[in-house]
N, C-alpha and C. Protein backbone atom coordinates (compact mmCIF):
# COMPACT_ATOMS: atom_id res chain seq x y z
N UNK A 1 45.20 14.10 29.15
CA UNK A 1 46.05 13.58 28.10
C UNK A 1 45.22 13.35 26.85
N UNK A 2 45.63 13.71 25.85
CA UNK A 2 45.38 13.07 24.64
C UNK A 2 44.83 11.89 24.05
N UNK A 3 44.14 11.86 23.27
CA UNK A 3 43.96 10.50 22.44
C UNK A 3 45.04 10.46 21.41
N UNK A 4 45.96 9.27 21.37
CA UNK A 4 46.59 8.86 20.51
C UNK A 4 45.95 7.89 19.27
N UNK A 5 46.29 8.54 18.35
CA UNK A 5 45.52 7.81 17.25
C UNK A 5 46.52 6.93 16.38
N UNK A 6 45.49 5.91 15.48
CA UNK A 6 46.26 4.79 15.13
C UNK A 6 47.67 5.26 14.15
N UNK A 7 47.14 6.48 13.48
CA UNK A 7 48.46 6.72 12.55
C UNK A 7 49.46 7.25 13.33
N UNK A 8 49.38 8.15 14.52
CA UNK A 8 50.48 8.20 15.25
C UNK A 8 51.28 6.80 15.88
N UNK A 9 50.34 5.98 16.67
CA UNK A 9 50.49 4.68 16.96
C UNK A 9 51.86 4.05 15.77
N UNK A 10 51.76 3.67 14.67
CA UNK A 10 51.79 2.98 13.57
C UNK A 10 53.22 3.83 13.34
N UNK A 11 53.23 5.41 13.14
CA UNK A 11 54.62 6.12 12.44
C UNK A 11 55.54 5.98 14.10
N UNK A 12 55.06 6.18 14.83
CA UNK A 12 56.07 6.04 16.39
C UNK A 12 56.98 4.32 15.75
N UNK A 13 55.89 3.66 16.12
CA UNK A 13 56.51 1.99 16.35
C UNK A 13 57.40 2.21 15.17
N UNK A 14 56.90 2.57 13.57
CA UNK A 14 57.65 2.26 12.56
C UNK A 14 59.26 2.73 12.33
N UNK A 15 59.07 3.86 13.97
CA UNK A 15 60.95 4.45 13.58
C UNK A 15 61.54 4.19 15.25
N UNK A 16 60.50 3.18 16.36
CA UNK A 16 61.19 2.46 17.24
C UNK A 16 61.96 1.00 16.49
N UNK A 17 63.49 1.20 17.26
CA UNK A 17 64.15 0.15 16.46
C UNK A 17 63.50 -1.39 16.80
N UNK A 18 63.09 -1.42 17.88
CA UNK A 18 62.38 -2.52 17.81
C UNK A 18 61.48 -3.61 17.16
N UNK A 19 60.65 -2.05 16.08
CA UNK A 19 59.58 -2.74 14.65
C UNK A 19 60.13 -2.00 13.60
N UNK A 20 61.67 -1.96 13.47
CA UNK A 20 62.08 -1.09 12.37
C UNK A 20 61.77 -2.31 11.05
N UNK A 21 62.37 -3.11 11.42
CA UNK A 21 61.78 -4.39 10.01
C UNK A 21 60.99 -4.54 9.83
N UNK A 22 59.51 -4.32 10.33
CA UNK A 22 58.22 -4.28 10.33
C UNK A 22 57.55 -3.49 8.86
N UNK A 23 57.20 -4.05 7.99
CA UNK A 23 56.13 -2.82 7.07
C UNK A 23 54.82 -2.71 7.70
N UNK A 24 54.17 -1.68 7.60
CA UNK A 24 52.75 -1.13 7.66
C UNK A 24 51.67 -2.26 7.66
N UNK A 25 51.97 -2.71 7.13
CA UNK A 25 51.02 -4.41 7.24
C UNK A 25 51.42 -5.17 8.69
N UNK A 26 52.24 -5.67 8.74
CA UNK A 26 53.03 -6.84 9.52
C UNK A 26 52.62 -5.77 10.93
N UNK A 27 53.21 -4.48 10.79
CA UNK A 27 53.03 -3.64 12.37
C UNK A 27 51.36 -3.78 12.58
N UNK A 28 50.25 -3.59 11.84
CA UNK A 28 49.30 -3.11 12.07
C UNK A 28 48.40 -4.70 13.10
N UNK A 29 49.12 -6.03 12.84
CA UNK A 29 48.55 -6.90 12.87
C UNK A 29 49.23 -6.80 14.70
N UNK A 30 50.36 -6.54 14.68
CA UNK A 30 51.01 -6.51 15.97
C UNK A 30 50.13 -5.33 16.82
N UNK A 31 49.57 -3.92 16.29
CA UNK A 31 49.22 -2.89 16.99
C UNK A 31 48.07 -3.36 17.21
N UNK A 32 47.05 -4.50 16.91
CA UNK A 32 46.01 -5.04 17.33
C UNK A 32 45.97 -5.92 18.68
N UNK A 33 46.84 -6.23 18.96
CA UNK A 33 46.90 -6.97 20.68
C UNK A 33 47.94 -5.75 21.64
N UNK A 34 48.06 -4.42 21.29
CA UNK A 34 48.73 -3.32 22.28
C UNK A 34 47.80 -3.05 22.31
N UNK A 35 48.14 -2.40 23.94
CA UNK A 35 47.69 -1.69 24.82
C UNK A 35 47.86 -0.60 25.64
N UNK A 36 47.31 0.64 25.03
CA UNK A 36 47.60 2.02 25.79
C UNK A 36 47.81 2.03 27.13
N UNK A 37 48.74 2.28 27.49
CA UNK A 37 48.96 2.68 29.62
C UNK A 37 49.37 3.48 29.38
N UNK A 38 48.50 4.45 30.54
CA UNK A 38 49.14 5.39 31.38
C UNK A 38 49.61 5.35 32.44
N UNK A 39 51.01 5.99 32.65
CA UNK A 39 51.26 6.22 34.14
C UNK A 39 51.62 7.10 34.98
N UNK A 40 51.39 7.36 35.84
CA UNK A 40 51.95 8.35 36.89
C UNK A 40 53.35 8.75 37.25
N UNK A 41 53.63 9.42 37.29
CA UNK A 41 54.91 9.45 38.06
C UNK A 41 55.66 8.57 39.27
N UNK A 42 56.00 7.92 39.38
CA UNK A 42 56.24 6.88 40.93
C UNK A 42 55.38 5.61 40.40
N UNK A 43 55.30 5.66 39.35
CA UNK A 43 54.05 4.27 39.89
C UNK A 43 54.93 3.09 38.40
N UNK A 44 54.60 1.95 39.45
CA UNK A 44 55.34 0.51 39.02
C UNK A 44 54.43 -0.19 37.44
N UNK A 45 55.23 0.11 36.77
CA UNK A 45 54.91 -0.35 35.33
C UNK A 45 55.02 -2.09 35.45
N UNK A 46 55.69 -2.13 36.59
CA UNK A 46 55.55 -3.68 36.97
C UNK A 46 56.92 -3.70 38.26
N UNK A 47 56.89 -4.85 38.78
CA UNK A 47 57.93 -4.95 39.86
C UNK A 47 58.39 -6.30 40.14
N UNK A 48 59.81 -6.10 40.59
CA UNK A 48 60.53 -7.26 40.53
C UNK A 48 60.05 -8.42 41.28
N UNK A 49 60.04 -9.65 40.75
CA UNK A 49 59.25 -10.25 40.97
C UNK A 49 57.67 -11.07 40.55
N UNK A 50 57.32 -10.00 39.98
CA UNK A 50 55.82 -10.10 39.29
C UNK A 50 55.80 -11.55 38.42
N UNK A 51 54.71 -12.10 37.73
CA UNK A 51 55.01 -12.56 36.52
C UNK A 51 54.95 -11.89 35.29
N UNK A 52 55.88 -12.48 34.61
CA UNK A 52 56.02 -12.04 33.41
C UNK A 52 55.17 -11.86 31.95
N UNK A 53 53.86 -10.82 32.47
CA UNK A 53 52.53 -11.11 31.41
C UNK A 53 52.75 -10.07 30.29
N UNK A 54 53.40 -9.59 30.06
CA UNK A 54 53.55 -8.46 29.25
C UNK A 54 54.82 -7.82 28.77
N UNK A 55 55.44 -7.15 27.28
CA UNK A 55 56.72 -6.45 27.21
C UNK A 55 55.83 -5.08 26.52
N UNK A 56 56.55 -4.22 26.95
CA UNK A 56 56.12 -2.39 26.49
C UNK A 56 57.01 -2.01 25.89
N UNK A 57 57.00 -0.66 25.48
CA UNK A 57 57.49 0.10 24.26
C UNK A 57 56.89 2.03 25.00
N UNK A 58 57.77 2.64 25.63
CA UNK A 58 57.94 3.66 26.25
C UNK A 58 57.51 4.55 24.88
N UNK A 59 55.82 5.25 24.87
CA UNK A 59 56.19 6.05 23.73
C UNK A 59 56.40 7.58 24.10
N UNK A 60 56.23 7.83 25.30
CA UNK A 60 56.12 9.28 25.59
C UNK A 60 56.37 8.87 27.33
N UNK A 61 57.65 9.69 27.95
CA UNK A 61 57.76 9.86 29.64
C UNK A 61 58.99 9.27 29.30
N UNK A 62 59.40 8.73 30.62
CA UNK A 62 60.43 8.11 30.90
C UNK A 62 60.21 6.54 31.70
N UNK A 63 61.22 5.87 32.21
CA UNK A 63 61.13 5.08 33.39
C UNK A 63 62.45 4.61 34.03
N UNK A 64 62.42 4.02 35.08
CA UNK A 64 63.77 3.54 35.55
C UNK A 64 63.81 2.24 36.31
N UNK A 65 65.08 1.55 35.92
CA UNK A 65 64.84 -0.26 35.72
C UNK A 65 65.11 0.03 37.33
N UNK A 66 65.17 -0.89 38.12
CA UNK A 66 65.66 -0.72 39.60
C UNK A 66 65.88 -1.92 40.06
N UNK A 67 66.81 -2.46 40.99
CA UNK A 67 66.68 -3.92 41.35
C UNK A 67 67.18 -3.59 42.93
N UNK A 68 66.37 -4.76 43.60
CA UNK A 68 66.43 -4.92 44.96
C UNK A 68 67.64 -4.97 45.44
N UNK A 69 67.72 -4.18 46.63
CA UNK A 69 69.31 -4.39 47.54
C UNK A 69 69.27 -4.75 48.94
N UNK A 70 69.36 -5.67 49.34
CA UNK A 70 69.51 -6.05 50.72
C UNK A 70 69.97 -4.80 51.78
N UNK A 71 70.85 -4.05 50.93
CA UNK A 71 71.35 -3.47 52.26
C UNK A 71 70.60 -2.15 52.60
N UNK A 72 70.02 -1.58 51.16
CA UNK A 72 68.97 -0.33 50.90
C UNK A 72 67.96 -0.54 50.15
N UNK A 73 67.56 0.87 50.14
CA UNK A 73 66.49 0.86 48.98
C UNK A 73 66.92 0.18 47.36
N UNK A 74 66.14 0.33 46.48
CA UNK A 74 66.66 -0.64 45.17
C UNK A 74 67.66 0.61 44.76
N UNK A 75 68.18 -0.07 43.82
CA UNK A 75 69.33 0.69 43.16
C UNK A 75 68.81 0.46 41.67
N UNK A 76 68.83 2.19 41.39
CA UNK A 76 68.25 2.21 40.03
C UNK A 76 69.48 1.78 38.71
N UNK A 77 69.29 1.09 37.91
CA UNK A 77 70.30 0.25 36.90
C UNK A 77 70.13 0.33 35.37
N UNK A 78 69.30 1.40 35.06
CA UNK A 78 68.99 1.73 33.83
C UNK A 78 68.10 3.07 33.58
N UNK A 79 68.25 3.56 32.79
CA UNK A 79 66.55 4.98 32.88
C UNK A 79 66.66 4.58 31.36
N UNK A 80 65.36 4.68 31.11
CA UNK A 80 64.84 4.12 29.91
C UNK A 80 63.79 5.38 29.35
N UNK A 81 63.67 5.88 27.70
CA UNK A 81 62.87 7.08 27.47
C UNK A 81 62.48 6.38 26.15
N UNK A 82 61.21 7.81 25.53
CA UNK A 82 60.95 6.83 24.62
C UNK A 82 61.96 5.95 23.46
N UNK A 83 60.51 5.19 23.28
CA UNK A 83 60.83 4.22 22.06
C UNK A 83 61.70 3.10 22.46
N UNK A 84 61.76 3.01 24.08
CA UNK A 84 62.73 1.71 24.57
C UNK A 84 61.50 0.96 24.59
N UNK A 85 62.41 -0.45 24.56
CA UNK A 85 61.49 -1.86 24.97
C UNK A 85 62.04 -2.24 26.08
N UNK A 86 61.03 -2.86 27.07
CA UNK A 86 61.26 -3.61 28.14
C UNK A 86 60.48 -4.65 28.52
N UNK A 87 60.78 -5.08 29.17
CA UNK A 87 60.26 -6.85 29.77
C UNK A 87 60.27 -7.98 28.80
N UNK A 88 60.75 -7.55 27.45
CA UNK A 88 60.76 -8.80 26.43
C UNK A 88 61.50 -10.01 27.03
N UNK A 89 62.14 -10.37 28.14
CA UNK A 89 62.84 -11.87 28.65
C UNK A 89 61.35 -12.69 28.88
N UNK A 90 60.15 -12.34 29.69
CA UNK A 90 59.27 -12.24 29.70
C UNK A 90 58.35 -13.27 28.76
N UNK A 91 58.58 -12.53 27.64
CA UNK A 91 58.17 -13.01 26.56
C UNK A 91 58.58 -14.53 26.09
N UNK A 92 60.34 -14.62 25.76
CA UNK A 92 60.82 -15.56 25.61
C UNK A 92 61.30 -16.99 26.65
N UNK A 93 60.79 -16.16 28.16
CA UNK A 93 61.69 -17.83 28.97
C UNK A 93 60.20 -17.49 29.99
N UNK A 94 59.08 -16.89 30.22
CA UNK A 94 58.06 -16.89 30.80
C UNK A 94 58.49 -17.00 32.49
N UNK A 95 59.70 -16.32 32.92
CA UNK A 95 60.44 -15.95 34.16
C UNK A 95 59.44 -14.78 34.95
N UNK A 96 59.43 -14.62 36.05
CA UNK A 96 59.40 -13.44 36.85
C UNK A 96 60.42 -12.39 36.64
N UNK A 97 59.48 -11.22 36.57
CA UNK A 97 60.72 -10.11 36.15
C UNK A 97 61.42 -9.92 37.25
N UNK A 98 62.39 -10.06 36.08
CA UNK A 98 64.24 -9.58 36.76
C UNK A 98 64.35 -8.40 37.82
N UNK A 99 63.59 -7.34 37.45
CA UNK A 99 63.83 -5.98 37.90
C UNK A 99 62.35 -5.54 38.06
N UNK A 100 62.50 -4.14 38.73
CA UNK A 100 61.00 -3.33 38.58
C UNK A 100 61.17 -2.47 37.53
N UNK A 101 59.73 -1.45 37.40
CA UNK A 101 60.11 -0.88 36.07
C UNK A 101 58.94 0.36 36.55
N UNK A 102 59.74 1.75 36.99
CA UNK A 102 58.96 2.60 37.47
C UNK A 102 58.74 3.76 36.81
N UNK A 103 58.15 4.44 36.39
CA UNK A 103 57.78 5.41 36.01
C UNK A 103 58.20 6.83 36.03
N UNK A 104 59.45 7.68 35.56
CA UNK A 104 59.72 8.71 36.07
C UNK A 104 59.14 9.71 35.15
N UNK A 105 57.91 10.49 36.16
CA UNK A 105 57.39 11.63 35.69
C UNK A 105 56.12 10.71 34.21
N UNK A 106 55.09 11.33 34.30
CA UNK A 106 53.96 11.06 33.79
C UNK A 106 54.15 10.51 32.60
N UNK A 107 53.51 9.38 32.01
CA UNK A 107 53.97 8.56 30.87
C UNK A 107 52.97 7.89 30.36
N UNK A 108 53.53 7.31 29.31
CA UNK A 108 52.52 6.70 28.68
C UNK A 108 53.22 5.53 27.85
N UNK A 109 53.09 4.03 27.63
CA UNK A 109 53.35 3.00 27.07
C UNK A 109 52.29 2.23 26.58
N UNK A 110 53.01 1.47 25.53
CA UNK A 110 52.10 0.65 25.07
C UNK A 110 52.72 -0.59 25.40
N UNK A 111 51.69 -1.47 25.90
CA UNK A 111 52.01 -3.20 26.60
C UNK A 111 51.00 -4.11 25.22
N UNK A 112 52.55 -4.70 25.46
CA UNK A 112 52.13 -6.38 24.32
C UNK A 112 51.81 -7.17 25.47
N UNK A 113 50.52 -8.06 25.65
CA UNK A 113 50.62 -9.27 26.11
C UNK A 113 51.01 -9.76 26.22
N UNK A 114 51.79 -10.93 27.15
CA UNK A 114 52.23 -12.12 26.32
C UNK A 114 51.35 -13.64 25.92
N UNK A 115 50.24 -13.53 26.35
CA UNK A 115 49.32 -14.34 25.53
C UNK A 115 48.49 -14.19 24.08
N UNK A 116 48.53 -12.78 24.04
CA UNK A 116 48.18 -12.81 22.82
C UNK A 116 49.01 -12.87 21.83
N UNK A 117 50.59 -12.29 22.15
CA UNK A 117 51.87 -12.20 21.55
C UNK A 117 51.91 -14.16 21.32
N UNK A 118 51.65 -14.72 21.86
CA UNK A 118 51.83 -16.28 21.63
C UNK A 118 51.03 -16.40 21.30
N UNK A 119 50.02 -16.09 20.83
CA UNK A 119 48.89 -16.43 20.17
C UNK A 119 49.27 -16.25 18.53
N UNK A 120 49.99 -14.87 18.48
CA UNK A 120 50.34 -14.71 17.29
C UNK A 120 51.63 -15.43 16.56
N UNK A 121 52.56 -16.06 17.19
CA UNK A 121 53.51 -16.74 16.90
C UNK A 121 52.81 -18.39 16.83
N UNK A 122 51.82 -18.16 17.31
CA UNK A 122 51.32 -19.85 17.22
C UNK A 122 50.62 -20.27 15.90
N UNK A 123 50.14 -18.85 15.26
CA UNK A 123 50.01 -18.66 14.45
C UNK A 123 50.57 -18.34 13.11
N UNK A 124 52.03 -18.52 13.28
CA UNK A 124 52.81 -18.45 12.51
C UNK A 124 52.92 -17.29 12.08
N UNK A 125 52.33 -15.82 12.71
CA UNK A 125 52.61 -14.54 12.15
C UNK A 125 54.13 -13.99 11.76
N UNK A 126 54.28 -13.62 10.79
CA UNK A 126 56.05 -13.08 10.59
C UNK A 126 56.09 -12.26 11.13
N UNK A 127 54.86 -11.45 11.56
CA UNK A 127 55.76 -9.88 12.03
C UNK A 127 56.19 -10.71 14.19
N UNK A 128 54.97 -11.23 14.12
CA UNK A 128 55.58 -11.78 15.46
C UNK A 128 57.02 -12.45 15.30
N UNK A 129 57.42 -12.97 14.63
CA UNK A 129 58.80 -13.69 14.34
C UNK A 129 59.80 -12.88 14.25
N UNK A 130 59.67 -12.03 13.12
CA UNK A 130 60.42 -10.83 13.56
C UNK A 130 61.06 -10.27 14.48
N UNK A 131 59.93 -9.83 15.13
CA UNK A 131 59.59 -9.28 16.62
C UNK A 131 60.66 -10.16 17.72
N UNK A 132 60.39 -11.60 17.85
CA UNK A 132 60.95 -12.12 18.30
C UNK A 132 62.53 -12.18 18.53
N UNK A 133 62.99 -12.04 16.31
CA UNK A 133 64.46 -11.79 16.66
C UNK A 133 65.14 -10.68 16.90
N UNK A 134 64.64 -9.40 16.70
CA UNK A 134 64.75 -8.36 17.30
C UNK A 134 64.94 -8.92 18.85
N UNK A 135 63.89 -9.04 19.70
CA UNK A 135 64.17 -9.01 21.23
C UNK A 135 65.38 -10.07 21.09
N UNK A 136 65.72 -10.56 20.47
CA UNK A 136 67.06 -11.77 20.76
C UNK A 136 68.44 -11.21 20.63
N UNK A 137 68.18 -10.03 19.73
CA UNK A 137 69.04 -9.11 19.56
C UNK A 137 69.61 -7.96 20.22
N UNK A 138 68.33 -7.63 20.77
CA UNK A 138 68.50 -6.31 22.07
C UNK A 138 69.46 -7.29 23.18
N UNK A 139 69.00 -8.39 23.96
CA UNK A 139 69.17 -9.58 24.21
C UNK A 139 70.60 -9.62 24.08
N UNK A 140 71.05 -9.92 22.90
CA UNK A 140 72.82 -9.98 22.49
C UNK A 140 73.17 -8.89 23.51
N UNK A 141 72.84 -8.12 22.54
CA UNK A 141 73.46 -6.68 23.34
C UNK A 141 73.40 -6.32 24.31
N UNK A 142 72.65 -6.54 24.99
CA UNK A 142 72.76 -6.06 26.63
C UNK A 142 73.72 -7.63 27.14
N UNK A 143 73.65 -8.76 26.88
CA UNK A 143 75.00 -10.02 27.53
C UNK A 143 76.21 -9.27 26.78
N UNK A 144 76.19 -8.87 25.72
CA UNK A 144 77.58 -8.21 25.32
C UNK A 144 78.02 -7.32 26.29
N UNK A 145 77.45 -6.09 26.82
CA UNK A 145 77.61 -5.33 27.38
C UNK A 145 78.17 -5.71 28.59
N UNK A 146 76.75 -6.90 29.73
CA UNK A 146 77.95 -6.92 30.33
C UNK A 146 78.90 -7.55 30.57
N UNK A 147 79.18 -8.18 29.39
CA UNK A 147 80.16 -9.17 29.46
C UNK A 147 81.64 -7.69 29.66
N UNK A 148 81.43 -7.09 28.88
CA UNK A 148 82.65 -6.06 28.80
C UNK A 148 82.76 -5.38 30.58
N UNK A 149 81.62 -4.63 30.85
CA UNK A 149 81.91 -4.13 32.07
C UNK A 149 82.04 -5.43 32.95
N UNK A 150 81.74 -6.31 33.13
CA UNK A 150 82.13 -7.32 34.28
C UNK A 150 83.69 -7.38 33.89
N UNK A 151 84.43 -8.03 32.44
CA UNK A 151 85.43 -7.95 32.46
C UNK A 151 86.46 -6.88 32.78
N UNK A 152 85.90 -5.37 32.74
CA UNK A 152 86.99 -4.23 33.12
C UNK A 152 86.76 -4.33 34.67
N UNK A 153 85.60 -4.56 35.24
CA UNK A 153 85.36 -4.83 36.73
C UNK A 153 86.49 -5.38 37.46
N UNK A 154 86.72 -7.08 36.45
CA UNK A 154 88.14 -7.93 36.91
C UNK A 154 89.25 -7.58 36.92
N UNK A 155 89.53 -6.86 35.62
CA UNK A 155 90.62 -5.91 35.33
C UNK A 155 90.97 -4.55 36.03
N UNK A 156 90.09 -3.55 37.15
CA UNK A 156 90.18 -2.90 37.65
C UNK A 156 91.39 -2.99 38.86
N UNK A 157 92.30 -2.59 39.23
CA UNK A 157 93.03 -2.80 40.10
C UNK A 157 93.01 -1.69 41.32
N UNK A 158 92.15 -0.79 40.66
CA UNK A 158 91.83 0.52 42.04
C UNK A 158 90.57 -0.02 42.82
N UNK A 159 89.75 -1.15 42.34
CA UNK A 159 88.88 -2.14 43.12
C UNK A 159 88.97 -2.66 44.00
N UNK A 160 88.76 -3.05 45.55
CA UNK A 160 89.03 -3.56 46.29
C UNK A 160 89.16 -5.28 45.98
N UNK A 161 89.68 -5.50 46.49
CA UNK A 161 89.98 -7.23 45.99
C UNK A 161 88.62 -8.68 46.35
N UNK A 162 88.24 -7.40 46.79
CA UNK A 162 86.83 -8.84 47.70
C UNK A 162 85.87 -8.27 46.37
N UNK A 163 86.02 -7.05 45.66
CA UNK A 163 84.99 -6.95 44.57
C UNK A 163 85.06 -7.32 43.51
N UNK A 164 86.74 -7.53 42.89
CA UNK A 164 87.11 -8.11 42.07
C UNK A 164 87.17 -9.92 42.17
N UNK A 165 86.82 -10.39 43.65
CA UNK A 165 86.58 -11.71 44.15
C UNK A 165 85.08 -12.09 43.73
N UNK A 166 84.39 -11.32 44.26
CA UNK A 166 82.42 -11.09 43.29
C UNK A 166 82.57 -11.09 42.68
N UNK A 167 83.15 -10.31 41.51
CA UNK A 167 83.14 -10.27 40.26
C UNK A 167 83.45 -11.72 39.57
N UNK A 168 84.21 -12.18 40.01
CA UNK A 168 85.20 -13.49 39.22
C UNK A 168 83.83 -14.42 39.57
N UNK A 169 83.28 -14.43 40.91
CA UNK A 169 82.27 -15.51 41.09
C UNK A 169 80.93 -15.10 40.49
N UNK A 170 80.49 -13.76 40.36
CA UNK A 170 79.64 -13.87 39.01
C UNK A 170 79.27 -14.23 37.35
N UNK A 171 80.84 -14.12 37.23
CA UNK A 171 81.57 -14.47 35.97
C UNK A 171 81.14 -15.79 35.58
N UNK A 172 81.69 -16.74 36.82
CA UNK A 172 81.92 -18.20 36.49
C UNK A 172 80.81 -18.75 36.90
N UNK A 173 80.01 -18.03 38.07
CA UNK A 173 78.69 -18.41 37.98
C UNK A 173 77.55 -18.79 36.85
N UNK A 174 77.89 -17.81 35.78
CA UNK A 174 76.87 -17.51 34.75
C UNK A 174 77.13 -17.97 33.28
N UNK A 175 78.29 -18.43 33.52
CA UNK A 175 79.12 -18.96 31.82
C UNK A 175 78.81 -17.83 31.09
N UNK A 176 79.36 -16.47 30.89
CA UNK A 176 79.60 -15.33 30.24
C UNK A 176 80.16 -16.18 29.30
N UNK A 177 79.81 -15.38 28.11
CA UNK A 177 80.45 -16.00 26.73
C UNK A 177 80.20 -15.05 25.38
N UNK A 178 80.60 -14.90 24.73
CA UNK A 178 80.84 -14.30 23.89
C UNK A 178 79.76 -15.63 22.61
């Protein structure tokens, strides 16, 4: 593989929506605590469970979110390609990740810390602040989302009734809200 260099580094992030608010300054202070990974094909960019030390930014490969199933193997719940972000919850509530995060077919990401990422918000950096409301935003959007499919879930009537019974108790479990 290649050496990726800083000006590639710098024009990638600047048209991932993630550091789209970012200028050339503010990104460059952020591209100083990333970290190049490579990965393999099959191999765990992290796994459910882990702690939560790090969020990435897919710049080249793929990956796929997966979450544990009692009754099988995990069930994959997202495929993610470049220029996605992942593990930013991580960042903000310092949880064990939600999900695993595997690798499909040879890749390459860049991982934010999350100590140095708090290092830089402790510091009052804007582009970290930024940064921050961006992930609060991706954030919206994925509780928006499933706020909608859980609700057509309820609304489904070709559903068996014990799933539309889960459904209602995930619902009220979680205070979905708009």
């Amino acid at each position: 593989m290649s050496t990726i260099t800083l000006e590639q580094i710098i024009t990638f992030l600047l048209e991932a929506p993630m550091f789209g608010d970012l200028d050339p300054t503010e990104l460059s202070e952020i591209v100083h605590i990333m970290q190049v990974r490579r990965v393999r094909d099959g191999q765990a960019i992290f796994a459910e469970g882990d702690p939560g030390d790090a969020w990435y930014v897919i710049y080249d490969g793929a990956a796929d979110v997966s979450k544990a199933d009692d009754s099988g193997p995990p069930k994959v719940i997202s495929a993610l390609g470049p220029r996605a972000c992942f593990g930013e919850m991580a960042i903000l509530d310092h949880s064990p990740r939600s999900a695993s995060v595997i690798a499909r077919g040879d890749s390459t990401v860049f991982r934010f810390p999350r100590n140095d990422f708090e290092e830089l918000l402790a510091g009052d950096n804007l582009a970290a602040y930024k940064l921050v409301y961006e992930m609060a935003k991706v954030l919206a959007t994925r509780a928006r989302n499933t706020t909608q499919r859980l609700s057509e879930a309820l609304n489904d009537r070709d559903k068996p009734q014990r799933l539309r019974d889960t459904t209602e108790q995930v619902v009220e479990g979680q205070s979905v809200s708009e």
